[in-house]
Protein backbone atom coordinates (compact mmCIF):
# COMPACT_ATOMS: atom_id res chain seq x y z
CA UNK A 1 29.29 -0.20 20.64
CA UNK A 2 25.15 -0.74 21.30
CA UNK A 3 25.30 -3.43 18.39
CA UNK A 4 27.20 -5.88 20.11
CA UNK A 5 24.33 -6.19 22.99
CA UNK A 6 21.55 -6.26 20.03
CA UNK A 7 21.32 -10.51 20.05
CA UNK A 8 20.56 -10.26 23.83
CA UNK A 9 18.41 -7.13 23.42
CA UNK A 10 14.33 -7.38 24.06
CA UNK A 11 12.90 -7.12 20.33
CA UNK A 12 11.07 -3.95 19.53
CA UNK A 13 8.45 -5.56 17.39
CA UNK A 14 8.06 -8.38 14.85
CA UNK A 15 8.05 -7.90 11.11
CA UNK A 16 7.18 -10.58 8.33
CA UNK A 17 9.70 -10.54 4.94
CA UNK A 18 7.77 -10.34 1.80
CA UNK A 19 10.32 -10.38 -0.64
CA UNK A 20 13.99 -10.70 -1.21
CA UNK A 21 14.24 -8.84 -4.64
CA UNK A 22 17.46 -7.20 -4.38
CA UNK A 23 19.21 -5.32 -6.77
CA UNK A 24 22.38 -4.83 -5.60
CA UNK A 25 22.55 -7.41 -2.86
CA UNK A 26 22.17 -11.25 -2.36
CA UNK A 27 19.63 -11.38 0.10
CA UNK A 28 17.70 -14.20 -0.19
CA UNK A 29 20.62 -16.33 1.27
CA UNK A 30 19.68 -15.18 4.66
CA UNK A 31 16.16 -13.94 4.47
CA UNK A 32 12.77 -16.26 3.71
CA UNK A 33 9.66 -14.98 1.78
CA UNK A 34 7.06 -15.28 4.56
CA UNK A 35 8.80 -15.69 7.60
CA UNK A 36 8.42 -13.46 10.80
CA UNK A 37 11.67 -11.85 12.21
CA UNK A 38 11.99 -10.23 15.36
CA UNK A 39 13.24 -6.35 14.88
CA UNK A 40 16.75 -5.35 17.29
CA UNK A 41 16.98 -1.78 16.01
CA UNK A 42 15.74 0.06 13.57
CA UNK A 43 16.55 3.45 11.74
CA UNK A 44 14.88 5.65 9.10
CA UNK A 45 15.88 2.86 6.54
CA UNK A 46 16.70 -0.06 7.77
CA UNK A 47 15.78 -2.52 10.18
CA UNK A 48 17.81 -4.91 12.08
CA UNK A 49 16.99 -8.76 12.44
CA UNK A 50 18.40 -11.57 13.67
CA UNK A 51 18.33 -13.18 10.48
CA UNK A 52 18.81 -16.64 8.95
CA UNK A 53 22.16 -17.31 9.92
CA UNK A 54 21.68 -15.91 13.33
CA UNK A 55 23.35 -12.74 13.49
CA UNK A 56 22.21 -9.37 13.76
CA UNK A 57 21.78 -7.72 9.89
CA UNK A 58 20.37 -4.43 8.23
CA UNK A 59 18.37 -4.79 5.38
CA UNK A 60 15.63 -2.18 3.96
CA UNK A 61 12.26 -1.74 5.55
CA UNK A 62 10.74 -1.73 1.95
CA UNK A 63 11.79 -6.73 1.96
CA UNK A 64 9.20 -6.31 5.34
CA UNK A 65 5.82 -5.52 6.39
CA UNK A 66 4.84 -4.92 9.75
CA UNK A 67 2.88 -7.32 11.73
C-alpha cells in the first residue's frame, strides 16, 4: 500500500516528457510535450508522475528524458 503515500512523497528526481506517441494508449490527455514532471517512483520500466490531472500515473521511461 506505498502508492497511496506517493502524492505526499519527496520526488526522487525531475524528468522532462518529450513525446506522447503511444501506441496502445491515449497519453497525451494527461502528459505535455516539454513539460518537467517530478518522478514518485520508478521501476525498470516505468516511472511514476504526478501527472496532468494530478494523480500519481505510470507511463514508460522511453515519453521522458532525464533532466
Amino acid at each position: 500500500m506505498i502508492h497511496q503515500n506517493w502524492e505526499n512523497k519527496q520526488s526522487i528526481k525531475k524528468v522532462k516528457c518529450i513525446h506522447t506517441d503511444a501506441s496502445k494508449y491515449i497519453v497525451n490527455r494527461v502528459l505535455t510535450v516539454g513539460k518537467e514532471y517530478e518522478v514518485k517512483n520508478e521501476t525498470e520500466e516505468f516511472y511514476f508522475v504526478i501527472d496532468n490531472s494530478g494523480k500519481v500515473g505510470g507511463f514508460y521511461k522511453d515519453y521522458f528524458q532525464t533532466i
